[in-house]
Protein backbone atom coordinates (compact mmCIF):
# COMPACT_ATOMS: atom_id res chain seq x y z
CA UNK A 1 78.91 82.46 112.90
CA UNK A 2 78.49 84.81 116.23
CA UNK A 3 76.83 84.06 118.93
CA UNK A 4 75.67 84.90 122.26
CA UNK A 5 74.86 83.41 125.52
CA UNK A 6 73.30 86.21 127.67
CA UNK A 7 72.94 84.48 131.53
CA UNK A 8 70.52 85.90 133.73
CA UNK A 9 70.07 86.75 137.49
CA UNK A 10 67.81 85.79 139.65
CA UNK A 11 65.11 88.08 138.62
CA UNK A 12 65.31 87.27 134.75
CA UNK A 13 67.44 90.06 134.10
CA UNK A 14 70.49 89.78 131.68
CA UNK A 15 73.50 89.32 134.38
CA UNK A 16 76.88 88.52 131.95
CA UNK A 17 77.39 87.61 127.90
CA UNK A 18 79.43 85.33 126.91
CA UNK A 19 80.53 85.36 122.88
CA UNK A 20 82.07 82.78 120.47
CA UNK A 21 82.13 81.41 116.85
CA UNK A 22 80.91 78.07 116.03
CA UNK A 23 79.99 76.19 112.92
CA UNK A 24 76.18 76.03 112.97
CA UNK A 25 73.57 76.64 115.28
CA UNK A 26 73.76 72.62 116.75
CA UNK A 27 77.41 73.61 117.40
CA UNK A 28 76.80 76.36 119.66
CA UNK A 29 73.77 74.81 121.55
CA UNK A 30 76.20 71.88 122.02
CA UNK A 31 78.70 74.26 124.14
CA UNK A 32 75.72 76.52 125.97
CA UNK A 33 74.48 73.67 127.50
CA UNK A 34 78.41 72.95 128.74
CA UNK A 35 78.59 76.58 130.58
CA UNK A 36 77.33 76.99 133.96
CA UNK A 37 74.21 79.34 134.81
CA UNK A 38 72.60 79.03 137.62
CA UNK A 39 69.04 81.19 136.85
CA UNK A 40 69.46 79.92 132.89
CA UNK A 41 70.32 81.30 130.13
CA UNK A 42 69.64 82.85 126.08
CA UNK A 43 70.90 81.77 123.37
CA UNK A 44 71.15 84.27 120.19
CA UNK A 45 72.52 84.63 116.97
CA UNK A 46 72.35 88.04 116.23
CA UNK A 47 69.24 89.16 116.44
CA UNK A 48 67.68 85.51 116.26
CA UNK A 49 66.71 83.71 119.70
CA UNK A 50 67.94 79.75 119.01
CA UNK A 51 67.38 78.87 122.85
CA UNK A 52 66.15 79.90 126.18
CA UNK A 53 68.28 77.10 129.01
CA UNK A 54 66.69 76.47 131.84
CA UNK A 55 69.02 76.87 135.53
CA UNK A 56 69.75 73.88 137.53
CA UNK A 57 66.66 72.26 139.26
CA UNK A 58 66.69 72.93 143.28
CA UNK A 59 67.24 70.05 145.10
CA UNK A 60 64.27 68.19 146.47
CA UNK A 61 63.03 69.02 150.14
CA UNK A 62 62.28 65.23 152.16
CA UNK A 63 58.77 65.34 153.86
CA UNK A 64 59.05 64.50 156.59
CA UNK A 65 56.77 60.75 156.93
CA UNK A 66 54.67 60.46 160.73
């Protein structure tokens, strides 16, 4: 089967597409989660949405203690 990871920028927007074959639907969820994207990610086949990937978490700031 197709499908499609469409990244996104920094503003939600769809920034690059990456395409590939695979199996089933587990398959290709299996090697989205392996690609970096900062801002997350879509995942479709065709026209059907499988997954929306969240980006990387920030770091956490330290408060500061007094």
């Amino acid at each position: 089967m197709d499908y499609r990871l469409y990244v996104l920028d920094s503003v939600g927007r769809f920034a690059d597409v990456e395409e590939w074959n695979c199996p089933s639907d587990m398959a290709a969820l299996e090697q989205a989660t392996r690609h970096a994207h900062a801002f997350g990610a879509e995942l479709w086949q065709g026209a059907r949405h499988l997954s929306t990937l969240a980006g990387p978490l920030e770091p956490r700031t330290q408060v500061a203690r007094g």
